[in-house]
Protein backbone atom coordinates (compact mmCIF):
# COMPACT_ATOMS: atom_id res chain seq x y z
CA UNK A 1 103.37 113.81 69.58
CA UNK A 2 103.05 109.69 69.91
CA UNK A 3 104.51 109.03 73.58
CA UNK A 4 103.71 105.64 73.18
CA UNK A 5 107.87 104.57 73.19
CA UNK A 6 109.17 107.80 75.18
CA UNK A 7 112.97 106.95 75.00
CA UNK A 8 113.97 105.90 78.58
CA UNK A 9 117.72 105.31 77.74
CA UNK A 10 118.80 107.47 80.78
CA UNK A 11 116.59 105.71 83.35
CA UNK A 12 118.53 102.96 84.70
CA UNK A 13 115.36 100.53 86.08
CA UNK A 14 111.40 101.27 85.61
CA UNK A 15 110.30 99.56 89.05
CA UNK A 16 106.25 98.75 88.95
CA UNK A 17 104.52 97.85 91.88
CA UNK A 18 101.02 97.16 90.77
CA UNK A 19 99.82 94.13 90.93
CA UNK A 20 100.16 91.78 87.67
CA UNK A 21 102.34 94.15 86.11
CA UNK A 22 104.33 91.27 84.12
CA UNK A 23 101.08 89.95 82.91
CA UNK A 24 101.15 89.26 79.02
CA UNK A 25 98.07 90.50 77.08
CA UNK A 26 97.18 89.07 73.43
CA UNK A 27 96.63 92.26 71.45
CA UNK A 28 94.64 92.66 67.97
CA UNK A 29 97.55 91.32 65.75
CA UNK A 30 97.89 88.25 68.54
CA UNK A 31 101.36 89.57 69.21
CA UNK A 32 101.82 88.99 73.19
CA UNK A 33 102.41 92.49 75.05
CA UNK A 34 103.32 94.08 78.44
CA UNK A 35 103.99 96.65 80.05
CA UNK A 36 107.35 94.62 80.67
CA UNK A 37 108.27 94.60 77.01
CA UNK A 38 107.35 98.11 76.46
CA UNK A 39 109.37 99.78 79.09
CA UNK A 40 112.47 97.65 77.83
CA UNK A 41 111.71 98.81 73.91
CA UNK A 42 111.21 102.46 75.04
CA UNK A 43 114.66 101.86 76.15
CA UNK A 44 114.91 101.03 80.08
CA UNK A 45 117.64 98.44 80.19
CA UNK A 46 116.00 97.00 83.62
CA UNK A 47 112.53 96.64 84.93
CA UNK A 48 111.16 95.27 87.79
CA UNK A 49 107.23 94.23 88.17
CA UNK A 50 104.85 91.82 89.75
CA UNK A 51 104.10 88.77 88.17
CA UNK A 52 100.83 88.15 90.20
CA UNK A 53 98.54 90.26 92.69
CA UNK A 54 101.26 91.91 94.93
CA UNK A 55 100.38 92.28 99.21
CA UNK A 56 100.44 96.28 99.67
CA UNK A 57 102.55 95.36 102.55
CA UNK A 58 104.94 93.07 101.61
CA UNK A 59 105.25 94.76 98.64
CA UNK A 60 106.27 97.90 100.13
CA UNK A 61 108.54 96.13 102.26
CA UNK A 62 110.53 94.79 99.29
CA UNK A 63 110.54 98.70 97.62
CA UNK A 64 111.95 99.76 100.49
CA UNK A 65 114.84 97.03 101.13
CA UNK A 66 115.54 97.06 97.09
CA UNK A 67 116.08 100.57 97.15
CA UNK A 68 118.31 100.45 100.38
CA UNK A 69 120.39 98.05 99.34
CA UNK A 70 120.20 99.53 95.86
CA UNK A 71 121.23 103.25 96.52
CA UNK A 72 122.44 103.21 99.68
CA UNK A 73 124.52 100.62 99.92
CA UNK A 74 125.25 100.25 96.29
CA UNK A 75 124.74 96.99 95.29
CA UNK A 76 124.32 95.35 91.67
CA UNK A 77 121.14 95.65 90.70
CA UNK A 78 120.63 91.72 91.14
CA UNK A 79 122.59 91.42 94.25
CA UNK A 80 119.87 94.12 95.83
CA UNK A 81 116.89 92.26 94.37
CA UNK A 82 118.09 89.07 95.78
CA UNK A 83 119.05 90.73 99.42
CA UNK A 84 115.41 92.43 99.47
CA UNK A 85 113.95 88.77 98.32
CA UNK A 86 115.95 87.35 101.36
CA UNK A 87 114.56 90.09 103.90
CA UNK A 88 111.32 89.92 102.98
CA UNK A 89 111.07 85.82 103.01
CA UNK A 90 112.38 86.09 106.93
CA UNK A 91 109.27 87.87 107.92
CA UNK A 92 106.88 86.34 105.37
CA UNK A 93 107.91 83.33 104.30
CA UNK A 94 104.80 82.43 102.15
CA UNK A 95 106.41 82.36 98.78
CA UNK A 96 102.68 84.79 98.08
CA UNK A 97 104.45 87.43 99.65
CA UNK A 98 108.42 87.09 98.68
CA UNK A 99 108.03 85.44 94.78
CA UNK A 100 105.80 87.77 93.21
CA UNK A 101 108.20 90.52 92.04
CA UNK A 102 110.61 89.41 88.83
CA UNK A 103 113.65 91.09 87.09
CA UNK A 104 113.48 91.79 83.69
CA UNK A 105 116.40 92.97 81.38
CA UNK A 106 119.89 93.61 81.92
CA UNK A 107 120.20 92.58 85.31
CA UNK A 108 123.74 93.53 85.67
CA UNK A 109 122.55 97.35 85.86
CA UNK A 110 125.27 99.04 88.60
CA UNK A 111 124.99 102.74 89.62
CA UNK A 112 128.07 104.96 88.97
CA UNK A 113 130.11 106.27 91.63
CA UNK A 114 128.35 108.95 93.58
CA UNK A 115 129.61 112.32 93.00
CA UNK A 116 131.68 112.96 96.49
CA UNK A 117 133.68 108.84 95.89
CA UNK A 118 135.74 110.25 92.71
């Protein structure tokens, strides 16, 4: 079985940390290629990655406020990647540490309601 393009149409963001992530590579047929690109045509509709080499630290940081203000406390998709952005520049405000990460795709991604708000 080719797993190359597993479908990903129920996963609502593919989030990847490592470092360069976004990077293009020219392949044999000098199409450009990424990881990026592949995630969205196996069918993620969002994906978040690095476009240069991410700090462990601050990029943990920004993992943990996305995801806060992503699932906890339910904001769009870009409003939470702005908001983690934000709290990561207070404490590091070399743009090395806050800029790296980029959001790719549809960026108006919102979760549903949680099962006990219907």
């Amino acid at each position: 079985m080719d797993t190359t393009f597993t479908p990903l149409r129920r996963a609502l963001l593919v989030y990847l940390s490592s470092c360069d992530s976004a990077q293009m590579m020219v392949g044999r047929t000098d199409e450009l290629m990424a990881l990026v690109r592949a995630f969205l045509l196996a069918g993620s509709p969002s994906v978040v990655a690095s476009l240069w080499a991410l700090d462990d630290a601050a990029g943990c940081d920004f993992a943990m406020h996305f995801y806060k203000f992503w699932l906890k406390d339910r904001l769009p998709l870009t409003r939470a990647f702005q908001q983690a952005t934000l709290a990561v520049r207070r404490d590091r405000p070399n743009p090395f540490h806050w800029a790296p990460l980029a959001l790719f795709g549809a960026w108006q991604t919102r979760l549903g309601k949680a099962p006990h708000e219907s």
